[in-house]
Protein backbone atom coordinates (compact mmCIF):
# COMPACT_ATOMS: atom_id res chain seq x y z
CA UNK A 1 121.10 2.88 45.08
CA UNK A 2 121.65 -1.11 44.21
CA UNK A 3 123.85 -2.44 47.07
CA UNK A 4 126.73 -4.32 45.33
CA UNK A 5 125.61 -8.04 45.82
CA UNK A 6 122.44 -6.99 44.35
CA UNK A 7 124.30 -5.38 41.58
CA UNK A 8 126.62 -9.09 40.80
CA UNK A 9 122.95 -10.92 40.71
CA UNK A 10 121.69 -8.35 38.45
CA UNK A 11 125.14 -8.82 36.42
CA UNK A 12 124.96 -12.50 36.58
CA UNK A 13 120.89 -12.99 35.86
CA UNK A 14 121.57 -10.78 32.13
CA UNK A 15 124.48 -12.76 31.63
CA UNK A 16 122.79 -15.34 31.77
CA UNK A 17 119.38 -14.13 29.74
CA UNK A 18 121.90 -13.08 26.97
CA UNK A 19 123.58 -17.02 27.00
CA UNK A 20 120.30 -18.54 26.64
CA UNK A 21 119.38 -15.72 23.77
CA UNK A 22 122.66 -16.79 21.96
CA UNK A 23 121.92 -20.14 21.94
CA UNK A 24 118.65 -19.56 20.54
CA UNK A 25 119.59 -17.85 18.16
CA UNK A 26 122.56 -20.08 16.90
CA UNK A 27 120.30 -23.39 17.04
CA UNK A 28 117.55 -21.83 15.24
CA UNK A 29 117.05 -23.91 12.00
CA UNK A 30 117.51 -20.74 9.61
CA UNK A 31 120.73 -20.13 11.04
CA UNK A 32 122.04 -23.66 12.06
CA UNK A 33 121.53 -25.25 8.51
CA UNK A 34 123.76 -22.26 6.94
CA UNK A 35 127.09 -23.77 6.72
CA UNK A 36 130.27 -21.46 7.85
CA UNK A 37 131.90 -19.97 4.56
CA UNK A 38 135.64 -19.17 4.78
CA UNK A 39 136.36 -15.82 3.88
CA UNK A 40 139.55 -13.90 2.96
CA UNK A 41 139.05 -10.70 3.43
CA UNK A 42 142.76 -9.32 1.63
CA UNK A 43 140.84 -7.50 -1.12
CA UNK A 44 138.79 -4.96 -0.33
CA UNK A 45 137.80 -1.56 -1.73
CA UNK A 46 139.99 0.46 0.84
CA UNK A 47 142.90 -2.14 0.66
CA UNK A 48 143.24 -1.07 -3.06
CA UNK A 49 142.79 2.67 -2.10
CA UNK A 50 145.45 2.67 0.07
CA UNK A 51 147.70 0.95 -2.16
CA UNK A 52 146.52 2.72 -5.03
CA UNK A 53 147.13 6.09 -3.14
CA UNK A 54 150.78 5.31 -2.92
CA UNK A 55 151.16 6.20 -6.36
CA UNK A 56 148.00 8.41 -7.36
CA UNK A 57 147.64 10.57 -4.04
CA UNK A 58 144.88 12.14 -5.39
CA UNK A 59 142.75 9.42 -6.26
CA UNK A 60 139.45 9.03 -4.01
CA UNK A 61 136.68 6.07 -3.36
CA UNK A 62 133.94 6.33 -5.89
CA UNK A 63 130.99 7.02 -3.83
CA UNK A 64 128.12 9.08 -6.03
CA UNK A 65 124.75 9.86 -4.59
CA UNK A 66 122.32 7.13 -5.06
CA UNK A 67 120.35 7.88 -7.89
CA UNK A 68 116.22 9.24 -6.81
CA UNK A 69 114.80 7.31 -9.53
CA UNK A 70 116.03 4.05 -9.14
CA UNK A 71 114.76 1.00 -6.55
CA UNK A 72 116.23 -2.03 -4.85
CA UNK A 73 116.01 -5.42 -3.26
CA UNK A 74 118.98 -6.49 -1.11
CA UNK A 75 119.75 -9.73 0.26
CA UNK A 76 118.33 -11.89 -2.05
CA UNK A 77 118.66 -15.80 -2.38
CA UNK A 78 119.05 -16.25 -5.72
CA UNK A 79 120.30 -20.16 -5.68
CA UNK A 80 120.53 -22.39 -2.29
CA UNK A 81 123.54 -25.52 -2.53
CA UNK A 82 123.18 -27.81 0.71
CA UNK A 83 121.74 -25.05 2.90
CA UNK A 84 124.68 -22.86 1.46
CA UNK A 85 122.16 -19.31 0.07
CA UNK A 86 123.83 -17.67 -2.71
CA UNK A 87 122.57 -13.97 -2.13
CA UNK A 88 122.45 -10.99 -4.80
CA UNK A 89 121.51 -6.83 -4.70
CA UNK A 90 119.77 -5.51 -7.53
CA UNK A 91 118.82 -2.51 -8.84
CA UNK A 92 116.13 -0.69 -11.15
CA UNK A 93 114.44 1.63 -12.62
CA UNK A 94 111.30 2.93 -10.09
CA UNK A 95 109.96 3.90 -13.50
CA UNK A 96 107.49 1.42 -15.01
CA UNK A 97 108.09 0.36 -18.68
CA UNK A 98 106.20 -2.31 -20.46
CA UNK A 99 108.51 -4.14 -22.26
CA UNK A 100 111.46 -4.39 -19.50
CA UNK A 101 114.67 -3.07 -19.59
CA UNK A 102 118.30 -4.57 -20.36
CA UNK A 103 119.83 -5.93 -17.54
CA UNK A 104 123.37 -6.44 -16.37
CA UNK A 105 124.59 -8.55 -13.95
CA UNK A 106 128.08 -7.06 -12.05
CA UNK A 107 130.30 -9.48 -11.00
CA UNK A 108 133.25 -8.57 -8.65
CA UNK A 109 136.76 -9.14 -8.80
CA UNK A 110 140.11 -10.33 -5.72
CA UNK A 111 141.97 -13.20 -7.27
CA UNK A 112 138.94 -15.65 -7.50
CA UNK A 113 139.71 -15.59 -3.43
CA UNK A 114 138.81 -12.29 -2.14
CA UNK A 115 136.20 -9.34 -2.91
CA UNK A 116 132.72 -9.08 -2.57
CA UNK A 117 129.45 -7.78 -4.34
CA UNK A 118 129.10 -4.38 -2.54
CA UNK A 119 132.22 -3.31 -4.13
CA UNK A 120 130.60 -2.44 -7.57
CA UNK A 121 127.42 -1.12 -6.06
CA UNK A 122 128.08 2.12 -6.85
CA UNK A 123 128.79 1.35 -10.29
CA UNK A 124 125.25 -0.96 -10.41
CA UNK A 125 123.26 1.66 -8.91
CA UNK A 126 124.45 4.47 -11.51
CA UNK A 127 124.03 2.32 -14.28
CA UNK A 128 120.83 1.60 -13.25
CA UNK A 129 119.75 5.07 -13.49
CA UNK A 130 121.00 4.89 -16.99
CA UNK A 131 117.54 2.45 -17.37
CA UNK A 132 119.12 -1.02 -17.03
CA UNK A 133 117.94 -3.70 -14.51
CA UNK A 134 121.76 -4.34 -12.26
CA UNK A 135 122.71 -6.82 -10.00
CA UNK A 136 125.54 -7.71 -8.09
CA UNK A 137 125.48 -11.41 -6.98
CA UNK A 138 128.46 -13.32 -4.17
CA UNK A 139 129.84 -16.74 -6.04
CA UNK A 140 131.33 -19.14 -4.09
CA UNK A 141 135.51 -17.98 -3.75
CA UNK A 142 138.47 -20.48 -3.93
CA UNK A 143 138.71 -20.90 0.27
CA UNK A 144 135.03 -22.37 -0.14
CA UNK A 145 134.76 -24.16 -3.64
CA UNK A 146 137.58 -24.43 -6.70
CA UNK A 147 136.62 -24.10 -10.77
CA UNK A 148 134.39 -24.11 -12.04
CA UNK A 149 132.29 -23.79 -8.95
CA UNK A 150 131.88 -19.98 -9.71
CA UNK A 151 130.91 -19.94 -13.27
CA UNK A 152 127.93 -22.34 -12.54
CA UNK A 153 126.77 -19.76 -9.99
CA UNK A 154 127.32 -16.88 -11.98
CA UNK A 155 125.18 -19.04 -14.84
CA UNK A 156 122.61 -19.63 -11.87
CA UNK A 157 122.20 -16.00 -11.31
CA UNK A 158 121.64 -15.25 -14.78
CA UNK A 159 118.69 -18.01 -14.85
CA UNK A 160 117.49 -16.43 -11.79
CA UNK A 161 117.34 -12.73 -13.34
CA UNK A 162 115.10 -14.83 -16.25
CA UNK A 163 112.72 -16.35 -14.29
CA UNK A 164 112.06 -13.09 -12.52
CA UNK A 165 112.06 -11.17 -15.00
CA UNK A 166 108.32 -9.40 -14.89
CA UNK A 167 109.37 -8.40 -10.98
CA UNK A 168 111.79 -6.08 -12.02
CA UNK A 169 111.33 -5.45 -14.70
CA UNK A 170 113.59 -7.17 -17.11
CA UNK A 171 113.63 -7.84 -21.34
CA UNK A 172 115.13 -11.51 -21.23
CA UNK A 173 116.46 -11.10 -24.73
CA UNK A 174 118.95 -7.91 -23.82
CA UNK A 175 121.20 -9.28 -20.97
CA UNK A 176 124.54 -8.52 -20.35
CA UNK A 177 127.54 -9.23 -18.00
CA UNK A 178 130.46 -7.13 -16.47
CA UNK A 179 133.11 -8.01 -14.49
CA UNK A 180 136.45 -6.45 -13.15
CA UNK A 181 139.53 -8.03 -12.84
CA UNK A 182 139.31 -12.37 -11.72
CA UNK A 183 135.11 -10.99 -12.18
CA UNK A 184 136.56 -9.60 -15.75
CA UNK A 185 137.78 -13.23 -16.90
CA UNK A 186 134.23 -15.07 -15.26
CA UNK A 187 132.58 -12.29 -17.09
CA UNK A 188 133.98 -13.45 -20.55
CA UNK A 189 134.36 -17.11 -19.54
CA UNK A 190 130.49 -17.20 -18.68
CA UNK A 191 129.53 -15.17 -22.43
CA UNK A 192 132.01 -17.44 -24.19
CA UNK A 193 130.54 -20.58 -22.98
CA UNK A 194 126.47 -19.37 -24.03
CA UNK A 195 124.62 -22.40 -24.41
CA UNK A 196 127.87 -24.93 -23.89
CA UNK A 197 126.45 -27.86 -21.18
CA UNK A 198 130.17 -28.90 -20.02
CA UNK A 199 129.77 -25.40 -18.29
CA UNK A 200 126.07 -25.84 -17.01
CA UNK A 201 125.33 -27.29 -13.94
CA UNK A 202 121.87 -26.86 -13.79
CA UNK A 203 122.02 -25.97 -10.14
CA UNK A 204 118.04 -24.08 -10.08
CA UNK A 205 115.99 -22.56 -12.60
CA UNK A 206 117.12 -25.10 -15.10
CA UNK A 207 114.49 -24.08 -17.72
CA UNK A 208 115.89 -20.86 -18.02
CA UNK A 209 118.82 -19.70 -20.53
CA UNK A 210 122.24 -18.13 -18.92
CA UNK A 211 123.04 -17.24 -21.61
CA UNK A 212 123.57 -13.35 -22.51
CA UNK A 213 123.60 -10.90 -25.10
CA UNK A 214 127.04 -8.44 -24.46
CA UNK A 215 130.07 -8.67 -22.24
CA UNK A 216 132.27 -5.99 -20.53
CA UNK A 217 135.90 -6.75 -19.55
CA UNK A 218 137.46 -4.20 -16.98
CA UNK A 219 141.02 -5.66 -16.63
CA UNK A 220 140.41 -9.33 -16.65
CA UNK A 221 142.28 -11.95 -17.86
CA UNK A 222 141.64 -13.89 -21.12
CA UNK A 223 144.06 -16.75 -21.01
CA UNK A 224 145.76 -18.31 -18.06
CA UNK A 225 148.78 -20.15 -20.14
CA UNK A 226 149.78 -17.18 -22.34
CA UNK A 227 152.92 -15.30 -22.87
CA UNK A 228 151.19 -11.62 -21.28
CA UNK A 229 149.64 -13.48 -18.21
CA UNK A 230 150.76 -13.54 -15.03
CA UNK A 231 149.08 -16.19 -13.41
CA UNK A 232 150.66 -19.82 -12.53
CA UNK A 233 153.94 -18.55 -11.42
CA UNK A 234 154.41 -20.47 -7.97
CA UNK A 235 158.22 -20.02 -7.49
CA UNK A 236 157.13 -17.83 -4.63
CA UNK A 237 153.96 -19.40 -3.19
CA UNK A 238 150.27 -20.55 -5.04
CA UNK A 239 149.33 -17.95 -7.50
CA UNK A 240 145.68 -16.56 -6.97
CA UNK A 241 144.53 -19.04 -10.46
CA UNK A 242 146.61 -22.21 -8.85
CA UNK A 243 144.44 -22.04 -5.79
CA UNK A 244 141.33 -21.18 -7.67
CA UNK A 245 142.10 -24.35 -9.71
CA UNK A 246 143.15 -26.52 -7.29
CA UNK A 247 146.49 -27.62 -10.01
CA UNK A 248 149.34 -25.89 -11.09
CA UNK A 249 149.35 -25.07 -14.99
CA UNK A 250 152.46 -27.70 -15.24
CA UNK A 251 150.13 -30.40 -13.90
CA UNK A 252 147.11 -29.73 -15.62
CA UNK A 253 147.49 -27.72 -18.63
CA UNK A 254 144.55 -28.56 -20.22
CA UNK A 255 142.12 -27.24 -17.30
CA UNK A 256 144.19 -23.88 -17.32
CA UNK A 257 143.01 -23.58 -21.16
CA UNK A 258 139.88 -24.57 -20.79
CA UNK A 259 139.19 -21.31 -18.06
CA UNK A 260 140.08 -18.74 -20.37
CA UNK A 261 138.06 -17.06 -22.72
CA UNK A 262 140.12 -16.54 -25.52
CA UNK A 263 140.13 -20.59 -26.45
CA UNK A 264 136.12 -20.12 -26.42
CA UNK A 265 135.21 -17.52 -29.08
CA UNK A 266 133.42 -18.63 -31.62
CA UNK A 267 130.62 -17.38 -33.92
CA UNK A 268 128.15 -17.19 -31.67
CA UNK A 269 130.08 -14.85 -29.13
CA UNK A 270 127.98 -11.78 -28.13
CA UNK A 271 130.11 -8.30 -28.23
CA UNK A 272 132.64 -7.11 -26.21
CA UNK A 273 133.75 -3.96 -24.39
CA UNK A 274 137.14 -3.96 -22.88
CA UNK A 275 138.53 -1.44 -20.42
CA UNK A 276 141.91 -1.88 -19.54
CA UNK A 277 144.10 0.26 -16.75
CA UNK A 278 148.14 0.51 -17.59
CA UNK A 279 148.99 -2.81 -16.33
CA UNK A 280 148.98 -5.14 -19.47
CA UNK A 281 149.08 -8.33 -17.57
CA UNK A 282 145.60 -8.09 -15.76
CA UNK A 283 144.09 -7.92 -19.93
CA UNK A 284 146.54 -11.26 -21.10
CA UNK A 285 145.20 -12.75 -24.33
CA UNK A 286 142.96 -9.55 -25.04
CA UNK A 287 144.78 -8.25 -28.32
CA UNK A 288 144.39 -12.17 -29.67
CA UNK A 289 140.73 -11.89 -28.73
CA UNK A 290 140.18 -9.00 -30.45
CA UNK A 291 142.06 -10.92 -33.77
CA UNK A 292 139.67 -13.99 -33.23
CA UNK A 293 136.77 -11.79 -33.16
CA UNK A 294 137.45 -9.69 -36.03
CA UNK A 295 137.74 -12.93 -37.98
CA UNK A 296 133.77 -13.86 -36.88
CA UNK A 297 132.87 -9.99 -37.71
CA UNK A 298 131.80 -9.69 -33.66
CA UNK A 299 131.88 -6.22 -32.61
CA UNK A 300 133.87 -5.04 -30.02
CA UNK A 301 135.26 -1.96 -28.16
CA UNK A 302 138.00 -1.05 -26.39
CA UNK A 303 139.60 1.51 -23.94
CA UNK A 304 141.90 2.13 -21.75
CA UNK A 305 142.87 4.35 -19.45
CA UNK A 306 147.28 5.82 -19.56
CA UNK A 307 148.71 5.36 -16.08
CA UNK A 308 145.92 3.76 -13.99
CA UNK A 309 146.61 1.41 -11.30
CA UNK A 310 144.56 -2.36 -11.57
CA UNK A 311 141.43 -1.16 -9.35
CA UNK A 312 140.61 1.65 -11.02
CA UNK A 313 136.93 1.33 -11.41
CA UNK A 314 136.58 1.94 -7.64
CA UNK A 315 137.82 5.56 -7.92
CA UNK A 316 137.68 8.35 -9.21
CA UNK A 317 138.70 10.02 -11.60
CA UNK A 318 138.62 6.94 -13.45
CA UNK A 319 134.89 5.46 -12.07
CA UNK A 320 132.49 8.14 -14.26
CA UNK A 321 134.03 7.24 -17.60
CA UNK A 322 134.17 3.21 -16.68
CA UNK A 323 130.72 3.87 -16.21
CA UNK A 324 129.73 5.93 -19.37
CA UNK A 325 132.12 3.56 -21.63
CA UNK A 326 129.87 0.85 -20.25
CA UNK A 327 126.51 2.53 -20.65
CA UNK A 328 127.36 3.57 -24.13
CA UNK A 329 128.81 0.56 -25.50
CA UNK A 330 125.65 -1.27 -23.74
CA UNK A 331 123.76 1.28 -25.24
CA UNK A 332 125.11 0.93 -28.53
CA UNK A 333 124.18 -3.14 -28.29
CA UNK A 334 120.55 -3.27 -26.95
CA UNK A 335 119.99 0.24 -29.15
CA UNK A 336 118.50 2.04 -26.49
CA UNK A 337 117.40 5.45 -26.88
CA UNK A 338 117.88 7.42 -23.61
């Protein structure tokens, strides 16, 4: 049996070995050169739950099997900013077909602050069994970077899914986008703004398009300064939009337009699902969307679901049908035959 001073050198000489690891590890040059990135973890999959459950006490966390036939890559780099790696997850078909298959890219919601991309995995990894190419990518939050710092690395993933597209495999001309919630309004920000350079930055891949094909808006806003939205009130404290930002909507009206959707349809905006819970303020502007796109003959869906709480594409019930609204209005677009 070690004798007790033997046992404090012992202690002290792995102390020591696990210091000197540490340190290794911290200086090395792949982790040094990534730069801290704040994080506010308030939104979260089982935050909602539990508030959700409040009122719906028989709700549950979406989690299906993962689908046999599909494949993935995690932890990709999909655009590097000043040693600062972007990283996506994305999903496909394990079954070969030559001419690619429509791809969406899933982009997550939490006030432009919070969230992250694993929250919609499920929903990426189902629809990917539906034979569509998914990804879920991280953009740069309002604690690390304000507007329109996300929408120029939601663009950059897009570019990224184009110039890769014989990896996995992808057709480039059937692309779409889906977000939920502050992902919702990037969503249809980023389709509204197709081939607009004010909202390019060009950040990598800049000979590929970001522009795509179709749009799906779970319970995102359309417009910031509008009399159904419920953004910019600061009586109490920043809303989620003022930090996102960076002004209040008094100081700096014109930026608050300029972030929503609604004040960028135009002829050339691709179709539109919308899927809405039963709180009307997280869909502002939608109805005057749907007027605007009626008058360019752009076709468009819409559902929503009586007596749902915000985050209800993260549970069931209400996760299967968000997903088969989405793969048959995509469907419906790309005119795939299942």
């Amino acid at each position: 049996m070690m004798n007790l001073p033997s046992l404090r050198a012992w202690t002290r000489w792995l102390a020591g070995i696990v210091t000197l690891l540490l340190l290794l590890v911290a200086t090395h040059p792949a982790v040094a050169q990534q730069p801290a990135v704040p994080r506010d973890t308030s939104f979260t999959t089982y935050s909602a739950f539990v508030k959700a459950r409040k009122k719906y006490p028989a709700i549950s966390i979406a989690r299906p099997a993962v689908p046999a036939t599909i494949q993935a890559k995690t932890n990709v780099t999909y655009c590097s900013l000043n040693g600062r790696d972007l990283q996506l997850d994305i999903f496909y078909p394990a079954a070969k077909r030559r001419k690619g298959y429509p791809a969406v890219l899933l982009v997550y919601g939490g006030g432009w602050r919070s969230g992250n991309r694993s929250q919609h995995v499920p929903m990426a990894q189902q629809l990917a069994a539906k034979g569509y190419v998914t990804m879920t990518a991280e953009y740069r939050l309002s604690t690390e970077a304000l507007y329109p710092a996300a929408l120029h690395d939601l663009k950059a993933a897009i570019r990224w899914l184009r110039a890769n597209a014989k990896a996995f495999p992808v057709d480039t001309t059937k692309i779409a986008v889906w977000g939920f919630s502050a992902g919702g309004q990037l969503a249809t920000l980023l389709g509204t703004t197709n081939n607009n350079p004010a909202f390019e930055a060009k950040t990598s891949y800049a000979s590929h398009s970001s522009s795509v094909q179709a749009m799906v808006d779970v319970d995102g806003t359309l417009a910031f300064i509008h009399p159904e939205s419920g953004e910019g009130d600061d009586s109490k404290g920043p809303s989620a939009a003022t930090y996102w930002l960076g002004v209040s909507k008094t100081q700096n009206p014109e930026l608050w337009q300029q972030a929503g959707a609604l004040n960028h349809v135009s002829a050339q905006t691709p179709p539109i699902l919308f899927i809405n819970s039963s709180v009307d303020r997280m869909h502002a502007g939608r109805d005057d969307m749907t007027k605007k796109l009626d008058e360019f003959h752009i076709y468009h869906e819409m559902h929503a679901f009586p007596d749902s709480p915000h985050a209800f594409p993260l549970f069931n019930p209400w996760f299967e049908p968000t997903l088969n609204y989405t793969a048959a209005f995509l469907d419906r677009v790309f005119k795939q035959k299942r």
